[in-house]
Protein backbone atom coordinates (compact mmCIF):
# COMPACT_ATOMS: atom_id res chain seq x y z
CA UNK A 1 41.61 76.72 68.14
CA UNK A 2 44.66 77.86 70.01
CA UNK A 3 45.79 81.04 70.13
CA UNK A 4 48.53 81.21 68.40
CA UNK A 5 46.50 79.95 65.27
CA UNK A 6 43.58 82.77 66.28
CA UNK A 7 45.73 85.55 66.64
CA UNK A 8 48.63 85.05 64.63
CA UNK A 9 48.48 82.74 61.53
CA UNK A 10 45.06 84.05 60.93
CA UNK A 11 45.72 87.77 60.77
CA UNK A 12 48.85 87.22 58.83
CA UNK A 13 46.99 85.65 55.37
CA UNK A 14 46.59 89.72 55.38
CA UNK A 15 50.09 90.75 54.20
CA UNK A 16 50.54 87.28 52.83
CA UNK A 17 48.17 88.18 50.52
CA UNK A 18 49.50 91.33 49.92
CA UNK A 19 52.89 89.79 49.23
CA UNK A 20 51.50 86.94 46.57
CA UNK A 21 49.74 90.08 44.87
CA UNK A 22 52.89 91.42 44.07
CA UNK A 23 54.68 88.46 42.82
CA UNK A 24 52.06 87.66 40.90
CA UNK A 25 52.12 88.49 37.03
CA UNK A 26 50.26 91.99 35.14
CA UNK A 27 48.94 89.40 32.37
CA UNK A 28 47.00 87.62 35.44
CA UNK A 29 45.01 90.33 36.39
CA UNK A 30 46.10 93.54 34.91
CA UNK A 31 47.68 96.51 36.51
CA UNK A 32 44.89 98.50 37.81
CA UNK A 33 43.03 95.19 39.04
CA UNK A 34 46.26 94.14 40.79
CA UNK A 35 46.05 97.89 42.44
CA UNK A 36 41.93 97.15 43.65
CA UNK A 37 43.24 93.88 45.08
CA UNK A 38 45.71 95.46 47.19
CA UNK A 39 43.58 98.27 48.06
CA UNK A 40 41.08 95.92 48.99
CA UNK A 41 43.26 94.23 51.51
CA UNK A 42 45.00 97.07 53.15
CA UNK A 43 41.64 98.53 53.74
CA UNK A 44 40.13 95.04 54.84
CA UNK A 45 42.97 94.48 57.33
CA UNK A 46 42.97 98.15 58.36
CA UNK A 47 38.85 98.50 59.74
CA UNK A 48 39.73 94.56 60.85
CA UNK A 49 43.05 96.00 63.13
CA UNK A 50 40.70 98.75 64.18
CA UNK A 51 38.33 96.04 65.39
CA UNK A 52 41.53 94.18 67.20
CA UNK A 53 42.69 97.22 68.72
CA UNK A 54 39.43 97.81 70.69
CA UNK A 55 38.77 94.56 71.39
CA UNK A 56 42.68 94.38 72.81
CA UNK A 57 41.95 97.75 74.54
CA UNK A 58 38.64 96.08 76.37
CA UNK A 59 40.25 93.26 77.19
CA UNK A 60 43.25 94.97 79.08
CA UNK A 61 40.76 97.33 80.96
CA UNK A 62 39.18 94.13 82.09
CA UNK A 63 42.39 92.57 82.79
CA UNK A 64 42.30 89.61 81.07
CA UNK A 65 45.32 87.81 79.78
CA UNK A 66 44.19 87.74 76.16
CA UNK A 67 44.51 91.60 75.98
CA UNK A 68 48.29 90.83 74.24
CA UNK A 69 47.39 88.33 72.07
CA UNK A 70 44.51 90.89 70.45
CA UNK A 71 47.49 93.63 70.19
CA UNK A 72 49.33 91.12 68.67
CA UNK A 73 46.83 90.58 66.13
CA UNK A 74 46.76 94.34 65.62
CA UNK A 75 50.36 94.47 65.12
CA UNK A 76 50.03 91.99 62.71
CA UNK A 77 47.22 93.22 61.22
CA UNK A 78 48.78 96.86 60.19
CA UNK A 79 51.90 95.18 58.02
CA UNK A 80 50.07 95.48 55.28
CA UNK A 81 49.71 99.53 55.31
CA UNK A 82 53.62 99.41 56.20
CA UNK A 83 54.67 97.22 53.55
CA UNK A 84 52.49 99.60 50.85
CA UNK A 85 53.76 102.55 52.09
CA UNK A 86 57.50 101.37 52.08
CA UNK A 87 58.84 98.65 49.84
CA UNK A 88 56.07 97.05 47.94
CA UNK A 89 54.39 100.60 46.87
């Protein structure tokens, strides 16, 4: 799997889910269950970024070239929290 793919694509189905929650219709789900789905993704993609971030942080102390691709991932990872906090919440 190549990196890209790993570290990008991957850790962006986070807000992409995020993004089809809110597009998607009340009568699908229903308001409050649309609200536990997006909780249940920011907080998923928060402990994950958490995860990312120390496995970045290890990686740089080691000095391995992968270290940017992990804080990539984090980066990527934490768009969901943004995008609650400012234009989807």
């Amino acid at each position: 799997m190549s990196a890209l793919v790993r570290h990008l694509l991957i850790p962006a189905t986070a807000p992409a889910a995020l993004v089809g929650l809110y597009f998607t219709p009340i009568a699908l789900f229903g308001c409050v269950n649309r609200g536990w789905l997006a909780l249940a993704v920011v907080l998923v993609s928060a402990v994950a970024a958490c995860a990312t971030t120390a496995k970045g942080t290890q990686a740089r102390l080691q000095g391995s070239p992968s270290a940017n691709w992990w804080l990539l991932s984090t980066l990527v990872l934490l768009t969901p929290i943004v995008l609650i906090l400012g234009p989807l919440g």
